[in-house]
Protein backbone atom coordinates (compact mmCIF):
# COMPACT_ATOMS: atom_id res chain seq x y z
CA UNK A 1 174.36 143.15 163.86
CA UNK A 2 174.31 141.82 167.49
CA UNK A 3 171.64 141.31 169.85
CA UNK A 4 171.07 144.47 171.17
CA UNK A 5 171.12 146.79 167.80
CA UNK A 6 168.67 144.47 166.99
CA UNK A 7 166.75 145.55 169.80
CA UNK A 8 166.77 148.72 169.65
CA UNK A 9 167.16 149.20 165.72
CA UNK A 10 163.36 149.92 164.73
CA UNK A 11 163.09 153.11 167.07
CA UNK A 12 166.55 154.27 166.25
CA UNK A 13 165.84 154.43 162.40
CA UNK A 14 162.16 156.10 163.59
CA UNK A 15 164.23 158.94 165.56
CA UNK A 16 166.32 159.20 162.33
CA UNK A 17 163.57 159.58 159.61
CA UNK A 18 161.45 161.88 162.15
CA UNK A 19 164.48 163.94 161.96
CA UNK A 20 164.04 164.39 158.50
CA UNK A 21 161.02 164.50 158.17
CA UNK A 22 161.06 167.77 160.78
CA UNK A 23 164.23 168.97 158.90
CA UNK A 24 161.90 169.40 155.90
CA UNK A 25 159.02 170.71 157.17
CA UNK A 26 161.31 173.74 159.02
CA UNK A 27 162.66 174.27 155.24
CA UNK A 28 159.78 174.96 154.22
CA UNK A 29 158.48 177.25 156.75
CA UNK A 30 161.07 178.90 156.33
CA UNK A 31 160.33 179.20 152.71
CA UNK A 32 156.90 180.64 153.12
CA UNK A 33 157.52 183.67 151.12
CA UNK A 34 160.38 182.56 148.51
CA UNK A 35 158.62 182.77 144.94
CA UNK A 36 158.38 179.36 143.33
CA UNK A 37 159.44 177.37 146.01
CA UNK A 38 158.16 174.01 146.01
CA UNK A 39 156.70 172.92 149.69
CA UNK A 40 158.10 168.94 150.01
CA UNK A 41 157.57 166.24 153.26
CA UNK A 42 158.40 162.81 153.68
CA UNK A 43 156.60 159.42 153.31
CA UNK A 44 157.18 158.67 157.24
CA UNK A 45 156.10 154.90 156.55
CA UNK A 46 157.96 154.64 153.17
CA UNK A 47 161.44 155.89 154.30
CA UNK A 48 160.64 153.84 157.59
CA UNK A 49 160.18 150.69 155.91
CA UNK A 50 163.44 151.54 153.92
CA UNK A 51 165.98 152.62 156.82
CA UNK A 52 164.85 149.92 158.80
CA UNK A 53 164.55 147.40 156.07
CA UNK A 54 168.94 147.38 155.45
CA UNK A 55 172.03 149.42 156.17
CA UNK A 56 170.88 152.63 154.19
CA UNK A 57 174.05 154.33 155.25
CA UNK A 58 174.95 156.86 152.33
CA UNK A 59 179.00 157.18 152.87
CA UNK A 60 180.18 160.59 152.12
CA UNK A 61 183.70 161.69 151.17
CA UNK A 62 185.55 164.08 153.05
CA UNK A 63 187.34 166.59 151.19
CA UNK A 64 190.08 167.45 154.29
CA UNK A 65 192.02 165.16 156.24
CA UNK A 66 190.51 166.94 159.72
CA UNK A 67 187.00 166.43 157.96
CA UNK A 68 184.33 164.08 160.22
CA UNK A 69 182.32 162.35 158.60
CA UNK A 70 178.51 161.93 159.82
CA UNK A 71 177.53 159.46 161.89
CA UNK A 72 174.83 158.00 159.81
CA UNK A 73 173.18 159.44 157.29
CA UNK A 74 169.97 157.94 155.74
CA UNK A 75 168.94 157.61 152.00
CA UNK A 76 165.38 158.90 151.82
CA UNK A 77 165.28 160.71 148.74
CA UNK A 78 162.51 158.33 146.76
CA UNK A 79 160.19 159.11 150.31
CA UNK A 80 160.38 162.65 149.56
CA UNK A 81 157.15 164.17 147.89
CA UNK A 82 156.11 167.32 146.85
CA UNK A 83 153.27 169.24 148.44
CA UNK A 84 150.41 170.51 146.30
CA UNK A 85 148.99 173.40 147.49
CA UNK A 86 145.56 173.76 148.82
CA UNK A 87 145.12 177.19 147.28
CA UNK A 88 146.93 179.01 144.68
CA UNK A 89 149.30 181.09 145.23
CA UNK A 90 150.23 183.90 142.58
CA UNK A 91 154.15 183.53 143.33
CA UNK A 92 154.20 179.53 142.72
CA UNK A 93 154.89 179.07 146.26
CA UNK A 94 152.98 175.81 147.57
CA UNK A 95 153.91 175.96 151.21
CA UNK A 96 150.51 176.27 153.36
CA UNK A 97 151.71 177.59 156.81
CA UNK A 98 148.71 175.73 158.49
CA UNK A 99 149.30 172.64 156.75
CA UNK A 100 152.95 172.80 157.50
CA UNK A 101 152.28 173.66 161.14
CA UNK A 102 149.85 171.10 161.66
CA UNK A 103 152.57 168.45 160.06
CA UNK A 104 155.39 169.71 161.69
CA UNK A 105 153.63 168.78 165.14
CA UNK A 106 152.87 165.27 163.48
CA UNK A 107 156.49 164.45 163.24
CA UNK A 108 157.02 165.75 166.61
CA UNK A 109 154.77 163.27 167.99
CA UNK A 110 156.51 160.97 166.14
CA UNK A 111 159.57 161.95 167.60
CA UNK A 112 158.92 162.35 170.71
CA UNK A 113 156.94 158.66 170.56
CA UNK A 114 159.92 156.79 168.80
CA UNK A 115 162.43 158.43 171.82
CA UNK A 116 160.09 157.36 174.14
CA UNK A 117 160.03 153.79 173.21
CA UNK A 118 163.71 153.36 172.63
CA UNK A 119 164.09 155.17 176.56
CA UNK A 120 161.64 152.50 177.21
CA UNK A 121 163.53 149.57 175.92
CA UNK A 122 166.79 151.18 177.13
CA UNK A 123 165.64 150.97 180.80
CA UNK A 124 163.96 147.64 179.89
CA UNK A 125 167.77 145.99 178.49
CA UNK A 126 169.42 148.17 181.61
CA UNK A 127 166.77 146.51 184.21
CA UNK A 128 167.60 142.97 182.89
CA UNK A 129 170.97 143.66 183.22
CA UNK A 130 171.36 144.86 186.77
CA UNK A 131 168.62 141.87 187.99
């Protein structure tokens, strides 16, 4: 890893894991009313500590020669918990829309925080640059 990955590594793999994170929280909204659905989020600082900590690249096989395989793609599954529900829900659905709502605007302050740093040290590395 050169010089400048290194740089800007830390807010790279907090864009990627916010991702995530915001990936699951949309699931389950959008699983509000499935019976026995199981609500799940992300240990932010857990699967932080991990993507930054090595290459966590999972490399996926492509099935078609015209396939493209993903960019990057972070292993986060031991991060992921399950939600208990605050109250009970007669279906076995555990996904609290306010607690989901209020979480889903967590990781999108953390999202919008982690791009805002790395478009910090962007212009920072650019400004050294051009003198």
């Amino acid at each position: 890893m050169n010089t400048l990955d290194t740089a800007l590594n830390f807010q790279t793999q907090a864009l990627k894991v916010s991702s995530q994170r915001q990936q699951l929280l949309a699931s389950n909204i959008a699983n509000a009313d499935t019976p026995n659905y199981h609500a799940t989020d992300l240990n932010f600082a857990q699967a932080l500590e991990r993507a930054s900590g090595s290459s966590n690249a999972v490399t996926l096989q492509t099935t078609a020669p015209n396939q493209m395989a993903p960019s990057f793609s972070l292993d986060t599954s031991d991060a992921v918990i399950e939600s208990t529900a605050t109250e009970p829900s007669l279906d076995g659905n555990t996904v609290d829309m306010d607690t989901q709502r209020a979480q889903f605007a967590d990781a999108t302050m953390h999202y919008q925080a982690a791009f805002t740093f790395l478009n910090a040290q962007i212009k920072t590395i650019l400004s050294a640059i051009q003198g």
